[in-house]
PDB file of N, CA and C in Angstrom:
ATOM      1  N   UNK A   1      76.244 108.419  99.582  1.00  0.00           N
ATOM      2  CA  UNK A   1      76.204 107.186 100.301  1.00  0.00           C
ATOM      3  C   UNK A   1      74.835 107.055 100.963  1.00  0.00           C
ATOM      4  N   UNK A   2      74.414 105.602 100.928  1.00  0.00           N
ATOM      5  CA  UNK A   2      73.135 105.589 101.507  1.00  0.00           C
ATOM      6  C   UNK A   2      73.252 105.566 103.304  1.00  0.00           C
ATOM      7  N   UNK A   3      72.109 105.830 103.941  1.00  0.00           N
ATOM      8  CA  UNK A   3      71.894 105.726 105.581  1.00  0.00           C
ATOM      9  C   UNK A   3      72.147 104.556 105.702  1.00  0.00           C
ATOM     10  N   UNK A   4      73.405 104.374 106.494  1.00  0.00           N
ATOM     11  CA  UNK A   4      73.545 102.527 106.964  1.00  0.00           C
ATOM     12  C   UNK A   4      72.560 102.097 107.946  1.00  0.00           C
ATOM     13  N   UNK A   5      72.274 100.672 107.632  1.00  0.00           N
ATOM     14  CA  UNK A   5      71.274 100.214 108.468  1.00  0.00           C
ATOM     15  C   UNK A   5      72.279  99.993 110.048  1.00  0.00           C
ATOM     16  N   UNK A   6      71.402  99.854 110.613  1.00  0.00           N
ATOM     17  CA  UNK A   6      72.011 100.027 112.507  1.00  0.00           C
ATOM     18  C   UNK A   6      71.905  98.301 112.707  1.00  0.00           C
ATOM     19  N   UNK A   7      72.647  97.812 113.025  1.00  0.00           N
ATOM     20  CA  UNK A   7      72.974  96.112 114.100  1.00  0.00           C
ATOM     21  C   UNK A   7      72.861  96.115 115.335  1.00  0.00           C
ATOM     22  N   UNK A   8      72.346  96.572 115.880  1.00  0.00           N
ATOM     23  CA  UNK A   8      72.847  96.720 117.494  1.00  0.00           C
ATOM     24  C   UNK A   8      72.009  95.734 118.240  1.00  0.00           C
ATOM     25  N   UNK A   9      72.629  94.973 119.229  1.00  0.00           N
ATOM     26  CA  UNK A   9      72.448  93.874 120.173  1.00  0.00           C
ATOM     27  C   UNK A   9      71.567  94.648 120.865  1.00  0.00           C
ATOM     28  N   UNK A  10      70.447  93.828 121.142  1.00  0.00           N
ATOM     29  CA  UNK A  10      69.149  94.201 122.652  1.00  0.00           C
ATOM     30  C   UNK A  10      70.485  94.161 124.098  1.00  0.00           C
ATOM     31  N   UNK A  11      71.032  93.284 123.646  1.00  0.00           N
ATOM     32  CA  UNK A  11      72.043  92.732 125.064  1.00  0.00           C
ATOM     33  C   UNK A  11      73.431  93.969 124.897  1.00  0.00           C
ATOM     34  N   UNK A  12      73.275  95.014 124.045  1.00  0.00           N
ATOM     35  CA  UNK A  12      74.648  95.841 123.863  1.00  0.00           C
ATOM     36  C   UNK A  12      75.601  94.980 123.653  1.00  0.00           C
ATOM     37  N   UNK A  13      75.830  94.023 123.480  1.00  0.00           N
ATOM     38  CA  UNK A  13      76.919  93.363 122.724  1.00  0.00           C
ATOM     39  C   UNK A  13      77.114  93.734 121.577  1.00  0.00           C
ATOM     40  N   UNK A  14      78.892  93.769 121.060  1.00  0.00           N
ATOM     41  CA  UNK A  14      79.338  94.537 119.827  1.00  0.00           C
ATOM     42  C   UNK A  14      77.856  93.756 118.637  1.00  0.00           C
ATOM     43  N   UNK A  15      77.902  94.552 117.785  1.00  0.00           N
ATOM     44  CA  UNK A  15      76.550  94.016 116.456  1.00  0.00           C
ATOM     45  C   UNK A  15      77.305  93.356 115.270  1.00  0.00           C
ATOM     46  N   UNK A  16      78.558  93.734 115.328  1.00  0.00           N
ATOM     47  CA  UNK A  16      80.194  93.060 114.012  1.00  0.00           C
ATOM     48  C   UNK A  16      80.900  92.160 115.067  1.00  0.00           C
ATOM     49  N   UNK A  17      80.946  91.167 114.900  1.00  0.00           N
ATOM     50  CA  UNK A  17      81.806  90.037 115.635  1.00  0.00           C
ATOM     51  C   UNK A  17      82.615  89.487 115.017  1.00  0.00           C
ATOM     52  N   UNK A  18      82.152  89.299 113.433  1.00  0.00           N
ATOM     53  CA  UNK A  18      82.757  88.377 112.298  1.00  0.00           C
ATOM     54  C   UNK A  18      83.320  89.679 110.547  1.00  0.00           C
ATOM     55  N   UNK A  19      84.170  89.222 110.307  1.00  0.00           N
ATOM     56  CA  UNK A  19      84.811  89.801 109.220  1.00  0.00           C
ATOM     57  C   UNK A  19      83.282  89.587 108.104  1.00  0.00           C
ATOM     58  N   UNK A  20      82.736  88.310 108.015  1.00  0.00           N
ATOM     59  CA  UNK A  20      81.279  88.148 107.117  1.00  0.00           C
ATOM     60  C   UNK A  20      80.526  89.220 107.970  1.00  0.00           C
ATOM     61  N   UNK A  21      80.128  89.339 108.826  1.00  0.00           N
ATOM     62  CA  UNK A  21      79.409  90.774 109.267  1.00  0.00           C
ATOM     63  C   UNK A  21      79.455  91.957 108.989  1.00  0.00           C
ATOM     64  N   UNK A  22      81.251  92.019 109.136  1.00  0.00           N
ATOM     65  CA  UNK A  22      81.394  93.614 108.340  1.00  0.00           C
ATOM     66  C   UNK A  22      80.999  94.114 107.285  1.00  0.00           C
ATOM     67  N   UNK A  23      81.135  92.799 106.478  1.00  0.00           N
ATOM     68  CA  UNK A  23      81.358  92.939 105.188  1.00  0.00           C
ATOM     69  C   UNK A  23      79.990  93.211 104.577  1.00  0.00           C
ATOM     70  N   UNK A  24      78.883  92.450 105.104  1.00  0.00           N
ATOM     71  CA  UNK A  24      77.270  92.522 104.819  1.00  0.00           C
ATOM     72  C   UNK A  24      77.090  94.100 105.265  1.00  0.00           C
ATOM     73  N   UNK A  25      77.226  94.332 106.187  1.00  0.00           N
ATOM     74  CA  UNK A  25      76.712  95.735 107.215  1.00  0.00           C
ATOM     75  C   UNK A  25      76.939  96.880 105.611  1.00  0.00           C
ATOM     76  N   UNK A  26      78.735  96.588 105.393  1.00  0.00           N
ATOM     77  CA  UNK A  26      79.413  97.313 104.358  1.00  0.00           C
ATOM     78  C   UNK A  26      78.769  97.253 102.987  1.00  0.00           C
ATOM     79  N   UNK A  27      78.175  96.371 102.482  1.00  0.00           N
ATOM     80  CA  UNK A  27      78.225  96.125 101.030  1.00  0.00           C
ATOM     81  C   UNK A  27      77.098  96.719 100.613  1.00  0.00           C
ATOM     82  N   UNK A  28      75.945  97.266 101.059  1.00  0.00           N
ATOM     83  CA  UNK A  28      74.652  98.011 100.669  1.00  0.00           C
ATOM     84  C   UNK A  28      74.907  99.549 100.462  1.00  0.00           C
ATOM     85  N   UNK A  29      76.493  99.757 101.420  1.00  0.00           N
ATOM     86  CA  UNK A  29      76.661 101.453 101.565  1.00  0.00           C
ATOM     87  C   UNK A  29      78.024 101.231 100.143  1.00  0.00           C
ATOM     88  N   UNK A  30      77.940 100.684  99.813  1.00  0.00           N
ATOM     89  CA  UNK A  30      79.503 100.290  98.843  1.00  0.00           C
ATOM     90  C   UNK A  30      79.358 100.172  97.617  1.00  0.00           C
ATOM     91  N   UNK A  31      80.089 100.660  96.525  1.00  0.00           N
ATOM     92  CA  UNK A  31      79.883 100.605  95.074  1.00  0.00           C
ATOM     93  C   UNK A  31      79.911  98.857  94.220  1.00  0.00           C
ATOM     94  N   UNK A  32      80.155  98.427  95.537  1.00  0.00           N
ATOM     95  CA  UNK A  32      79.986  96.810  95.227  1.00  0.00           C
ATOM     96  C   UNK A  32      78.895  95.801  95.248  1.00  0.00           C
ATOM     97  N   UNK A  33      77.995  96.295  95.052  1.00  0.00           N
ATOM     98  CA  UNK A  33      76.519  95.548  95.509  1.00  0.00           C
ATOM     99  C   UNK A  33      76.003  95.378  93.869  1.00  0.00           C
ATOM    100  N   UNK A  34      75.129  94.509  93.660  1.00  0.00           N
ATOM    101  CA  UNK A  34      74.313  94.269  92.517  1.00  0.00           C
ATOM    102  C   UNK A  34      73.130  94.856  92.945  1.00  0.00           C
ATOM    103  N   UNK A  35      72.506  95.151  92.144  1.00  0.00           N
ATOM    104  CA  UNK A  35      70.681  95.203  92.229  1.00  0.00           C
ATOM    105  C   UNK A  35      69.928  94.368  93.348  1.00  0.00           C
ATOM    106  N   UNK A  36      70.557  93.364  93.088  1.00  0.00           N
ATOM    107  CA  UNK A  36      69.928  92.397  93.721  1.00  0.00           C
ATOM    108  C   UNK A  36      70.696  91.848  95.117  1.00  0.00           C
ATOM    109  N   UNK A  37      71.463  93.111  95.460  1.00  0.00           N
ATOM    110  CA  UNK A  37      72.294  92.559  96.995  1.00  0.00           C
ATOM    111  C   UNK A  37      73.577  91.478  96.934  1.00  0.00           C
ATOM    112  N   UNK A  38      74.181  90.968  95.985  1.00  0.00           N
ATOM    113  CA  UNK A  38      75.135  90.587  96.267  1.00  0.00           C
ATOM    114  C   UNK A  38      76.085  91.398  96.149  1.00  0.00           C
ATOM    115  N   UNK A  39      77.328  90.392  95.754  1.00  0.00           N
ATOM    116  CA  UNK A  39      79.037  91.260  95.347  1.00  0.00           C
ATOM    117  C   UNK A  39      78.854  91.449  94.033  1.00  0.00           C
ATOM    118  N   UNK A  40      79.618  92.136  93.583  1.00  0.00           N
ATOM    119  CA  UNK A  40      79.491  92.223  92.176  1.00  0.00           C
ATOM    120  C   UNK A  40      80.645  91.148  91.710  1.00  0.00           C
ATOM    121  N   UNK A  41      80.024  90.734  90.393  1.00  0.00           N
ATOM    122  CA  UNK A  41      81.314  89.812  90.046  1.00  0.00           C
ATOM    123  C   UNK A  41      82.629  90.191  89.540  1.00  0.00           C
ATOM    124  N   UNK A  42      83.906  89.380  90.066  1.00  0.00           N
ATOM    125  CA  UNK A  42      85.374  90.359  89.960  1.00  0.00           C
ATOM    126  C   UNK A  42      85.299  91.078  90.834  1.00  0.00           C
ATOM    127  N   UNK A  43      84.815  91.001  92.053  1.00  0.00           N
ATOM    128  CA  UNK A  43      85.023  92.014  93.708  1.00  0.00           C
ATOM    129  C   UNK A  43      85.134  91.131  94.698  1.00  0.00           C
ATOM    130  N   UNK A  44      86.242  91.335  95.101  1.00  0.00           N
ATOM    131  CA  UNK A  44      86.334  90.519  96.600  1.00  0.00           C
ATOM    132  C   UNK A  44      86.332  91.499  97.700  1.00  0.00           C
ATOM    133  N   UNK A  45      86.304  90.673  98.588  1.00  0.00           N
ATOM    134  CA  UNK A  45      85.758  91.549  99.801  1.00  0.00           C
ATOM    135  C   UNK A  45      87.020  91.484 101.072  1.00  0.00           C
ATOM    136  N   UNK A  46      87.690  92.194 101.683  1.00  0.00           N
ATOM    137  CA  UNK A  46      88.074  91.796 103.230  1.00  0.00           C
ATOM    138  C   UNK A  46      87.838  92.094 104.226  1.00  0.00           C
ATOM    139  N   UNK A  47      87.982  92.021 105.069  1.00  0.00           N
ATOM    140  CA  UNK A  47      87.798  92.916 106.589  1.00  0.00           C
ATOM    141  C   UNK A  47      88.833  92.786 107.993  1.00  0.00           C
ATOM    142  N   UNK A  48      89.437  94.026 107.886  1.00  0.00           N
ATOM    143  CA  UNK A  48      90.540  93.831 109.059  1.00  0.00           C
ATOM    144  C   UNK A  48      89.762  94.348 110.574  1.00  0.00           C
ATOM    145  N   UNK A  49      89.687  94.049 111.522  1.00  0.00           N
ATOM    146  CA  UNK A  49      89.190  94.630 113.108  1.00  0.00           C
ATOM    147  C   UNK A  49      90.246  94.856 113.132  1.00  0.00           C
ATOM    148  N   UNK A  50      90.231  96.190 114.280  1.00  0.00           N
ATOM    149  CA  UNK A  50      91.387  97.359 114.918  1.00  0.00           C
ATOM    150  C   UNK A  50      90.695  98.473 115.676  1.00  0.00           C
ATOM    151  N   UNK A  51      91.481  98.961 116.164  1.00  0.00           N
ATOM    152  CA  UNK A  51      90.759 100.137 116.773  1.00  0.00           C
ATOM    153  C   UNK A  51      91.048 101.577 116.074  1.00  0.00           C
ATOM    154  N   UNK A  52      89.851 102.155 115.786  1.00  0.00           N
ATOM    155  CA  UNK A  52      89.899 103.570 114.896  1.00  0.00           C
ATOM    156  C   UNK A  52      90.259 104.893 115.713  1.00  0.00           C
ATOM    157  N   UNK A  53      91.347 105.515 115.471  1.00  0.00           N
ATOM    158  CA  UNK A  53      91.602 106.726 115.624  1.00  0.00           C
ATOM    159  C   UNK A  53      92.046 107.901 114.754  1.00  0.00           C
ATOM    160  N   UNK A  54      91.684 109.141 114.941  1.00  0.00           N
ATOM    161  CA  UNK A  54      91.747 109.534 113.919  1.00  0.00           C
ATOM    162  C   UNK A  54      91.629 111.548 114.554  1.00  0.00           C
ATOM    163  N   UNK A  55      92.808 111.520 115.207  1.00  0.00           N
ATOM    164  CA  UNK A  55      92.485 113.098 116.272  1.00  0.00           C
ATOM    165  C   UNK A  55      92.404 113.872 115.089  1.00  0.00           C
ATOM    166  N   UNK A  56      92.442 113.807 114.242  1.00  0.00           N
ATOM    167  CA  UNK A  56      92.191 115.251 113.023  1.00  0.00           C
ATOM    168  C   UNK A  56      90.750 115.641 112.672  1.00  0.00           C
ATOM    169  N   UNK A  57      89.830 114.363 113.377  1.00  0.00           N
ATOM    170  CA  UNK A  57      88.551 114.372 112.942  1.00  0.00           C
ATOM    171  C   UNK A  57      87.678 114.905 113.786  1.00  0.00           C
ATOM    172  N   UNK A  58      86.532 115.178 114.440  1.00  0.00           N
ATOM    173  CA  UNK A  58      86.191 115.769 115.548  1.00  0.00           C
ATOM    174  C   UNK A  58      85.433 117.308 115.079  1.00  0.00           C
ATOM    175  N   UNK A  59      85.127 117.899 116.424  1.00  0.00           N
ATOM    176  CA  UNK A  59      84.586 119.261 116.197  1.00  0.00           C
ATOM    177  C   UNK A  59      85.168 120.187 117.219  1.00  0.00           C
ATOM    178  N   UNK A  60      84.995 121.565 117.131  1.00  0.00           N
ATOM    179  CA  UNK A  60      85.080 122.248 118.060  1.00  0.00           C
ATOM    180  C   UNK A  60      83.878 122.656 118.922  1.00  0.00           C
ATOM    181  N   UNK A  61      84.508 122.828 120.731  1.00  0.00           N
ATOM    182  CA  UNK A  61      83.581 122.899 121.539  1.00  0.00           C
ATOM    183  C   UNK A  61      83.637 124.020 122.315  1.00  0.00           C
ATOM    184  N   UNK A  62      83.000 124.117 123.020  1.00  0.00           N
ATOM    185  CA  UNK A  62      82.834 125.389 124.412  1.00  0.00           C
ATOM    186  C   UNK A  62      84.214 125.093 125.004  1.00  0.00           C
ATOM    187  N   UNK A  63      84.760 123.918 125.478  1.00  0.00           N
ATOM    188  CA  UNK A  63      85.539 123.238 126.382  1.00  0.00           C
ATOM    189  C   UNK A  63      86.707 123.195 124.675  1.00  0.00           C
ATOM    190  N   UNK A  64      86.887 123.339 124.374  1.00  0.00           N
ATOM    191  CA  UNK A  64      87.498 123.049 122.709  1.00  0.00           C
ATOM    192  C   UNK A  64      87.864 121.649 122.327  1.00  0.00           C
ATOM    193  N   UNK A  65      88.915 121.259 121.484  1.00  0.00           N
ATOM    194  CA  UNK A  65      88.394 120.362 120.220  1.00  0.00           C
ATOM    195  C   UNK A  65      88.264 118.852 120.713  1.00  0.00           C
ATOM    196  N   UNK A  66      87.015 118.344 119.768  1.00  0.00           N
ATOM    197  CA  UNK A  66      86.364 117.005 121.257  1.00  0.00           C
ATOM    198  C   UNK A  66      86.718 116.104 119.330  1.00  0.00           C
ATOM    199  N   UNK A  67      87.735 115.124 119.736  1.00  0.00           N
ATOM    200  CA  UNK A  67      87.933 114.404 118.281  1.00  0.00           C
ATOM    201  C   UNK A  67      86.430 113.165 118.391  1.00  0.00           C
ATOM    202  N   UNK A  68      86.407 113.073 117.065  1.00  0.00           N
ATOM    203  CA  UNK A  68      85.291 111.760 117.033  1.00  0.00           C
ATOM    204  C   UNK A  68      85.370 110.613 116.864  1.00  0.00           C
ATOM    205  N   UNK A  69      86.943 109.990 116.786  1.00  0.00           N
ATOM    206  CA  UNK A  69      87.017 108.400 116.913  1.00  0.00           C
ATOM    207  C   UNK A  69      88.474 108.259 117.318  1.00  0.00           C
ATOM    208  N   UNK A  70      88.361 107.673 119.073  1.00  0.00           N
ATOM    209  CA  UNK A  70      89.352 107.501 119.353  1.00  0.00           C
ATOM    210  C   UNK A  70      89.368 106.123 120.485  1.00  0.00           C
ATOM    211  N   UNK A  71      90.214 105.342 119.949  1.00  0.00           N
ATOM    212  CA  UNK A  71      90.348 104.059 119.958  1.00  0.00           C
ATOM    213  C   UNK A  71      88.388 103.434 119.662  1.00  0.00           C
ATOM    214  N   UNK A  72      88.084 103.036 118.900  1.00  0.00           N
ATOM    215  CA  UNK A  72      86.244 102.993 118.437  1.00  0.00           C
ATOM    216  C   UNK A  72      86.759 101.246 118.131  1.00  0.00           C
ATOM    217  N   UNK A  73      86.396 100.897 118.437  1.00  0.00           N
ATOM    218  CA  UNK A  73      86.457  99.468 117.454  1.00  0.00           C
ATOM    219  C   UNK A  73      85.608  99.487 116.388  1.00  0.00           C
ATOM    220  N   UNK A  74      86.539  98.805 115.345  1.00  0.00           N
ATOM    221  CA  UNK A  74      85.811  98.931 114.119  1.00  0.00           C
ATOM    222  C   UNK A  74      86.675  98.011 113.098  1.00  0.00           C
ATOM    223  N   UNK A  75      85.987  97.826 112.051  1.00  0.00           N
ATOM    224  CA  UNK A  75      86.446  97.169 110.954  1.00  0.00           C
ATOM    225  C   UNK A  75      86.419  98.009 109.409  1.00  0.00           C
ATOM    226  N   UNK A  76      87.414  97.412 109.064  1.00  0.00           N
ATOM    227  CA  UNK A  76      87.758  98.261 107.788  1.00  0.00           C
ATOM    228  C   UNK A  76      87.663  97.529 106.446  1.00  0.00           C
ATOM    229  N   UNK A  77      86.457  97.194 105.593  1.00  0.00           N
ATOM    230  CA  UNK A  77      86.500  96.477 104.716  1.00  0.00           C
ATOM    231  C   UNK A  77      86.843  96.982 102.969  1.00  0.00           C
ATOM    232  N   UNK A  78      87.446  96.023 102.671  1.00  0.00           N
ATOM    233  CA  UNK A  78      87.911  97.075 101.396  1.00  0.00           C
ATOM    234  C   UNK A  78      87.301  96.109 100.525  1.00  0.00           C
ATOM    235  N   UNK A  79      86.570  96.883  99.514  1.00  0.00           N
ATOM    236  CA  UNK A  79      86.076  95.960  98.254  1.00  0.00           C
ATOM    237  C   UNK A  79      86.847  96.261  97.002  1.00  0.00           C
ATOM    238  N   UNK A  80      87.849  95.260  96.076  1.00  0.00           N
ATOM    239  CA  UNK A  80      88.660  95.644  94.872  1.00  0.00           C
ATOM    240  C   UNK A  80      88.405  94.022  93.899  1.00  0.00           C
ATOM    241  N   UNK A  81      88.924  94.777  93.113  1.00  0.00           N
ATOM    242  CA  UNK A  81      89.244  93.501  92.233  1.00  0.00           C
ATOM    243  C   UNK A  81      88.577  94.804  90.834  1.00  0.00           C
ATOM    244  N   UNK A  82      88.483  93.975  89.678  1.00  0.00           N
ATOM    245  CA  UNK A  82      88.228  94.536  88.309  1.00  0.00           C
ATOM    246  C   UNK A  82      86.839  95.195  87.763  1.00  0.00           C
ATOM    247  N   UNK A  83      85.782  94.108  88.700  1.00  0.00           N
ATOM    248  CA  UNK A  83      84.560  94.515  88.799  1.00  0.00           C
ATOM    249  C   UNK A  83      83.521  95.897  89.517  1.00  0.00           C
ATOM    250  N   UNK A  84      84.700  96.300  90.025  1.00  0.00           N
ATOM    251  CA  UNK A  84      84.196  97.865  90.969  1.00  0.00           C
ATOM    252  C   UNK A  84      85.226  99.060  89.896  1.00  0.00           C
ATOM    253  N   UNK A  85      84.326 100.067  89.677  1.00  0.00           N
ATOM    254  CA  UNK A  85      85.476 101.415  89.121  1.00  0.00           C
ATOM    255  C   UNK A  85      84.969 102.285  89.721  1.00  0.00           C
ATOM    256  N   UNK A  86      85.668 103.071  90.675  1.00  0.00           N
ATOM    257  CA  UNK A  86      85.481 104.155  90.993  1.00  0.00           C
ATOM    258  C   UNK A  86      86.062 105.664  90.387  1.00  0.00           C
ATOM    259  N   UNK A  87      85.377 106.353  90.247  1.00  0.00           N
ATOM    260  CA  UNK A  87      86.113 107.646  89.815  1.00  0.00           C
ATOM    261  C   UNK A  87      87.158 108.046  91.138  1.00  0.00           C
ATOM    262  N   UNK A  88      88.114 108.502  91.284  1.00  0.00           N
ATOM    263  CA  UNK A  88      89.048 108.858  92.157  1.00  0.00           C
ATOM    264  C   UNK A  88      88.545 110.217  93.288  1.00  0.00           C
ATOM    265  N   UNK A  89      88.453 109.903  94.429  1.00  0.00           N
ATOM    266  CA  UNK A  89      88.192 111.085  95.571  1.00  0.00           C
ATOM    267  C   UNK A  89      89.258 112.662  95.262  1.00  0.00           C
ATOM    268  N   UNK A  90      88.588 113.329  94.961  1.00  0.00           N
ATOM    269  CA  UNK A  90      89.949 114.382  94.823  1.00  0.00           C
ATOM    270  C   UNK A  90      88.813 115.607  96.072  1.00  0.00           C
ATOM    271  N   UNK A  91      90.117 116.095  96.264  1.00  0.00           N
ATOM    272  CA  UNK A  91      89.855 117.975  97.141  1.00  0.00           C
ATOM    273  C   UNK A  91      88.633 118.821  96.332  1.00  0.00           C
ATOM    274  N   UNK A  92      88.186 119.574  96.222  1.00  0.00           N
ATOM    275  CA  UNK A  92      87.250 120.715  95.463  1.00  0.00           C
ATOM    276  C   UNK A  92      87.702 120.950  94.903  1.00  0.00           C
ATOM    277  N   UNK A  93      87.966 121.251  93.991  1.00  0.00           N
ATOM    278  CA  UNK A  93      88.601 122.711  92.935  1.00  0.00           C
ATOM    279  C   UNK A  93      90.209 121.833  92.672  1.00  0.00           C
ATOM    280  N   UNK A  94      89.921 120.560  92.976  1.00  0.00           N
ATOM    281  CA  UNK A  94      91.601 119.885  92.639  1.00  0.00           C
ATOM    282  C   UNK A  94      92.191 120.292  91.105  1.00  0.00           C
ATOM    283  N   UNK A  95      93.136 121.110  90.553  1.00  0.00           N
ATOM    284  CA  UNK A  95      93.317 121.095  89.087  1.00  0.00           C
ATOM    285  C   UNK A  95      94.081 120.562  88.825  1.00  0.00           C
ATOM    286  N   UNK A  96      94.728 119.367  89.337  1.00  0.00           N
ATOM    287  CA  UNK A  96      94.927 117.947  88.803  1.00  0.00           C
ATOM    288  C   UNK A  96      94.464 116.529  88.480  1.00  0.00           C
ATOM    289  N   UNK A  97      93.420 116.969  88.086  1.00  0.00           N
ATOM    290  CA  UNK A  97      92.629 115.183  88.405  1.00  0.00           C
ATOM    291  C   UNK A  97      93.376 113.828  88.128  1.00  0.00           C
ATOM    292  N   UNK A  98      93.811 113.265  88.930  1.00  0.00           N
ATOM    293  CA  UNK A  98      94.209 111.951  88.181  1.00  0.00           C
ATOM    294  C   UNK A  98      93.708 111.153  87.286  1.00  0.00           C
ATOM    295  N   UNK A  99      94.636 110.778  86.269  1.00  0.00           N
ATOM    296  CA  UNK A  99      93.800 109.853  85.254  1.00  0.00           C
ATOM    297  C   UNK A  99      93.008 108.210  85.834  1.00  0.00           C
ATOM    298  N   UNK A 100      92.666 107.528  84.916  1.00  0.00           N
ATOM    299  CA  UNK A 100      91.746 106.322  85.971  1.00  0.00           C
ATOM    300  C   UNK A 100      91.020 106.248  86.623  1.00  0.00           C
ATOM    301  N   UNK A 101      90.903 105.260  86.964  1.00  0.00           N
ATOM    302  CA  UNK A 101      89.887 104.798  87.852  1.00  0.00           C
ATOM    303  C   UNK A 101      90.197 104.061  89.142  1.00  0.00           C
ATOM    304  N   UNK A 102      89.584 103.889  90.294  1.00  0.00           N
ATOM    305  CA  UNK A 102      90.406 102.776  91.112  1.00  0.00           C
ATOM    306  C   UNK A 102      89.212 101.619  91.200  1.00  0.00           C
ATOM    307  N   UNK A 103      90.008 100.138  91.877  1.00  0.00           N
ATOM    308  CA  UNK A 103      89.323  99.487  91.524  1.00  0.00           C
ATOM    309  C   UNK A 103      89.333  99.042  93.155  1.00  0.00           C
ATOM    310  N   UNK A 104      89.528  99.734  93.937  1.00  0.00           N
ATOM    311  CA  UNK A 104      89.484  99.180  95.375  1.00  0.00           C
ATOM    312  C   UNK A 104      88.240 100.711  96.071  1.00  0.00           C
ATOM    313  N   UNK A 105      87.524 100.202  96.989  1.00  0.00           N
ATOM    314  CA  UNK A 105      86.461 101.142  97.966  1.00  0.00           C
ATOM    315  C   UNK A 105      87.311 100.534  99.288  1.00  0.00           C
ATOM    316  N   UNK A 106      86.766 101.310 100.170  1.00  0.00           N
ATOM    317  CA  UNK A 106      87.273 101.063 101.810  1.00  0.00           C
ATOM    318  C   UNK A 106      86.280 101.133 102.563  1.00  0.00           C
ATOM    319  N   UNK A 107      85.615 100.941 103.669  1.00  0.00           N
ATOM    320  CA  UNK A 107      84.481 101.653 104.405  1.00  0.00           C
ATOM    321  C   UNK A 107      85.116 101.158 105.891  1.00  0.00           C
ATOM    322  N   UNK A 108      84.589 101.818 106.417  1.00  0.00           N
ATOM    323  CA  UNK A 108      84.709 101.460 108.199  1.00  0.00           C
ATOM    324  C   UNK A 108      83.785 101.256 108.751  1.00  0.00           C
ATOM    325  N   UNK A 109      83.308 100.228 109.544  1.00  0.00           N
ATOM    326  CA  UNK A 109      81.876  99.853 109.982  1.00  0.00           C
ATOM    327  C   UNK A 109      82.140 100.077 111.757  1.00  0.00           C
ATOM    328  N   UNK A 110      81.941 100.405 112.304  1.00  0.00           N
ATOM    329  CA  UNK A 110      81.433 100.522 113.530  1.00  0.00           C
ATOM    330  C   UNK A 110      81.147  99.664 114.147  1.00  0.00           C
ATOM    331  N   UNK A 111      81.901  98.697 115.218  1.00  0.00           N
ATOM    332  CA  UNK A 111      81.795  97.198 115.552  1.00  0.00           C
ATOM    333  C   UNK A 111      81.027  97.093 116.777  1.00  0.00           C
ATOM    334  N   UNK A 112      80.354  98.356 117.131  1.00  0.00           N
ATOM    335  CA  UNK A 112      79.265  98.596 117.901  1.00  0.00           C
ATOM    336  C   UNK A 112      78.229  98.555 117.746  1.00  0.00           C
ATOM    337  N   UNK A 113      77.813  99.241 116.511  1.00  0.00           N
ATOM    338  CA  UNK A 113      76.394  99.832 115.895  1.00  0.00           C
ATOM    339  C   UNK A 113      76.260  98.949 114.457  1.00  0.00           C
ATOM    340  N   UNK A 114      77.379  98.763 113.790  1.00  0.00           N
ATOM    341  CA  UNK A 114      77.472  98.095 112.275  1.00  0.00           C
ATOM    342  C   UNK A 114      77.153  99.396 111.632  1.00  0.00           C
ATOM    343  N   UNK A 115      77.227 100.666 111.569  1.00  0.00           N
ATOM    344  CA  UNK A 115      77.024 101.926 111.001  1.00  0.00           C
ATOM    345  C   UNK A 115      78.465 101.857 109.992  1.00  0.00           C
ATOM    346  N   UNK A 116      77.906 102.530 109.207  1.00  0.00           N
ATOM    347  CA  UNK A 116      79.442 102.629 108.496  1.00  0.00           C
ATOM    348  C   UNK A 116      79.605 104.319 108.871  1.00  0.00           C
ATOM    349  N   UNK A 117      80.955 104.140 109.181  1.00  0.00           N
ATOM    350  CA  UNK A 117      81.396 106.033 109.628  1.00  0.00           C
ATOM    351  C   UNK A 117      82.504 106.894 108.439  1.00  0.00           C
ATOM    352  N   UNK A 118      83.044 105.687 107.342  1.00  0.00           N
ATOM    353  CA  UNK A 118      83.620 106.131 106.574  1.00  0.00           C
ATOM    354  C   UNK A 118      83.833 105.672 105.646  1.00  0.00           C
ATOM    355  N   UNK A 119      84.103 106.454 104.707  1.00  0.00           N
ATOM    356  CA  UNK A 119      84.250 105.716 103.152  1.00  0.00           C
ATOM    357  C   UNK A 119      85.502 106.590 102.283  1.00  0.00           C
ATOM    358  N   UNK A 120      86.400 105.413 101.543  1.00  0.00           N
ATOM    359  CA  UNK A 120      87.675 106.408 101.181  1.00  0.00           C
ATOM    360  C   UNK A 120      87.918 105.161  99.959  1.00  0.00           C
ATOM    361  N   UNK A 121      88.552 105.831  99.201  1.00  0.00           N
ATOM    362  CA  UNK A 121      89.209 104.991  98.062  1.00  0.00           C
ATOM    363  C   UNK A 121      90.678 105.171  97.633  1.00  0.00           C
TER     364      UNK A 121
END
């Protein structure tokens, strides 16, 4: 995945306000982009706002385990349709691979920064 570009307000105001925001911030880090920066054709785009949590995620500390997204505002845009194929996310050493392809990406953008913090299919 490429380094997401950063949005952030001079005024600290959130940098994602609009579902079209997410979705721009999202689509450069996403298997959905053309050459030339658009969608690809046969990909639609959505974007739900919510707040991200996720206590499994995080590190361990001196003080012990400090999670890394809890209640975060953020948006979750999923790009699918016929025009995106992804090979399927599997574990290391998975010795089942599933057959196919999927035709949906996910990312989470950061409704602070416009960073994307995750990507899942």
């Amino acid at each position: 995945m490429r380094k997401a570009r950063l949005l952030v307000h001079d005024d600290g105001s959130p940098a994602v306000t609009s579902s079209n925001q997410a979705v721009a911030a999202a689509l450069p880090e996403s298997g959905a982009e053309t050459a030339q920066g658009s969608l690809l054709p046969n990909v639609s785009a959505t974007a739900q706002y919510g707040l991200l949590s996720d206590p499994a995620m995080g590190e361990q500390t001196s003080s012990g385990f400090k999670a890394s997204y809890m209640n975060l505002p953020a948006w979750i845009v999923t790009f699918s349709g016929p025009g995106i194929t992804l090979a399927p996310s599997l574990p290391p050493g998975d010795p089942n691979p599933p057959k196919g392809m999927h035709n949906e990406e996910n990312l989470v953008v950061d409704a602070a920064t416009g960073k994307v913090l995750i990507e899942f299919d």
